[in-house]
Protein backbone atom coordinates (compact mmCIF):
# COMPACT_ATOMS: atom_id res chain seq x y z
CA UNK A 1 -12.81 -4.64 -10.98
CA UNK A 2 -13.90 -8.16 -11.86
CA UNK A 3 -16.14 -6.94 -14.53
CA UNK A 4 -13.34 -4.80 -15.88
CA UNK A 5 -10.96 -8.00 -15.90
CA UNK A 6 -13.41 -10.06 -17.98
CA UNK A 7 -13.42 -7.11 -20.64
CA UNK A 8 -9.56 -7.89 -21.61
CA UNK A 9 -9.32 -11.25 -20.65
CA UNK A 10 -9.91 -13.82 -23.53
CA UNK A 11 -11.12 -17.30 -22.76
CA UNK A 12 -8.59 -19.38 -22.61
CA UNK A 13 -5.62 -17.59 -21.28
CA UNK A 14 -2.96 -18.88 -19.41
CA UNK A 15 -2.92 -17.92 -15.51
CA UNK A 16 0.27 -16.18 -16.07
CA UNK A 17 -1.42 -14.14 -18.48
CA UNK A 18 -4.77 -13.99 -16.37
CA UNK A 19 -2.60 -12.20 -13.59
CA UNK A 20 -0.81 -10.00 -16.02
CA UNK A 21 -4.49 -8.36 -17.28
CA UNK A 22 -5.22 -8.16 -13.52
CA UNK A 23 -1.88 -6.87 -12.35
CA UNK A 24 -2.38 -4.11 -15.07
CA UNK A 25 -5.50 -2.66 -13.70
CA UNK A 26 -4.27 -2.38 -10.45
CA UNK A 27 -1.19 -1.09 -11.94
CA UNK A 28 -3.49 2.04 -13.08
CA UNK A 29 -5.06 2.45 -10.02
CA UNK A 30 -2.25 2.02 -7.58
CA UNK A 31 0.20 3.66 -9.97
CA UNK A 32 -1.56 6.74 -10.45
CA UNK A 33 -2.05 6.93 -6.64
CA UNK A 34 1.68 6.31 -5.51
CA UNK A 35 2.67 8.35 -8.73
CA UNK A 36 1.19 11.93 -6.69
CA UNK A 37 3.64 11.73 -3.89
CA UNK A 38 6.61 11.08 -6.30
CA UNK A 39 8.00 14.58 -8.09
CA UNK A 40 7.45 15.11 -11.94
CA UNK A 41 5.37 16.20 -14.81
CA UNK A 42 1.91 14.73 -13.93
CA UNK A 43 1.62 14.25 -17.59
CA UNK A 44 4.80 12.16 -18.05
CA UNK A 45 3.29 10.42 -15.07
CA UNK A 46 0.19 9.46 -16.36
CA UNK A 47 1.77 8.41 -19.50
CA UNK A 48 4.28 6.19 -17.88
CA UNK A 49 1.74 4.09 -15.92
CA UNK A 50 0.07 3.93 -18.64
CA UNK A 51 2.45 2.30 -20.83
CA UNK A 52 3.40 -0.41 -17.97
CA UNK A 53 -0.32 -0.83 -18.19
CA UNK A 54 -0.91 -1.62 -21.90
CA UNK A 55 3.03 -3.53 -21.98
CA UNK A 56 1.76 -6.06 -18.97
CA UNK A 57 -2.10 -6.13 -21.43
CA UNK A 58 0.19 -6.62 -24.64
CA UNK A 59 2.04 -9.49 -23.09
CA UNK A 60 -1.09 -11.48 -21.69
CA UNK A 61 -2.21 -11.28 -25.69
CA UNK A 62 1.38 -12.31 -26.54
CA UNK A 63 1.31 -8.65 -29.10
CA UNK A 64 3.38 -6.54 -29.42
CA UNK A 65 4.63 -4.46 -27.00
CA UNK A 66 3.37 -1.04 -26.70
């Protein structure tokens, strides 16, 4: 996990922003975990955590939003 969090982290970013990049892996792993007991297409699933992901990523970069 830490090594993962250095690989889309830049140098320099605010703490804020440091938690954000964290905050979105565990958002994948927890997310996809919770997500089995909750009814739906596990497609629309994966997709959704997946965009919280990359949105929470986008923001520590201060990009756009996916």
């Amino acid at each position: 996990m830490v090594t993962m969090t250095r690989l889309i982290q830049e140098p320099g970013l605010a703490m804020t922003d440091r938690v954000r990049c964290v905050s979105a892996l565990f958002t994948m792993h927890a997310g996809m975990f919770f997500m089995q007991n909750v009814e739906g297409d596990p497609e629309e699933k994966r997709e959704a955590v997946l965009e919280v992901a990359i949105d929470l990523v986008s923001q520590a970069h201060h990009g756009p939003r996916a």
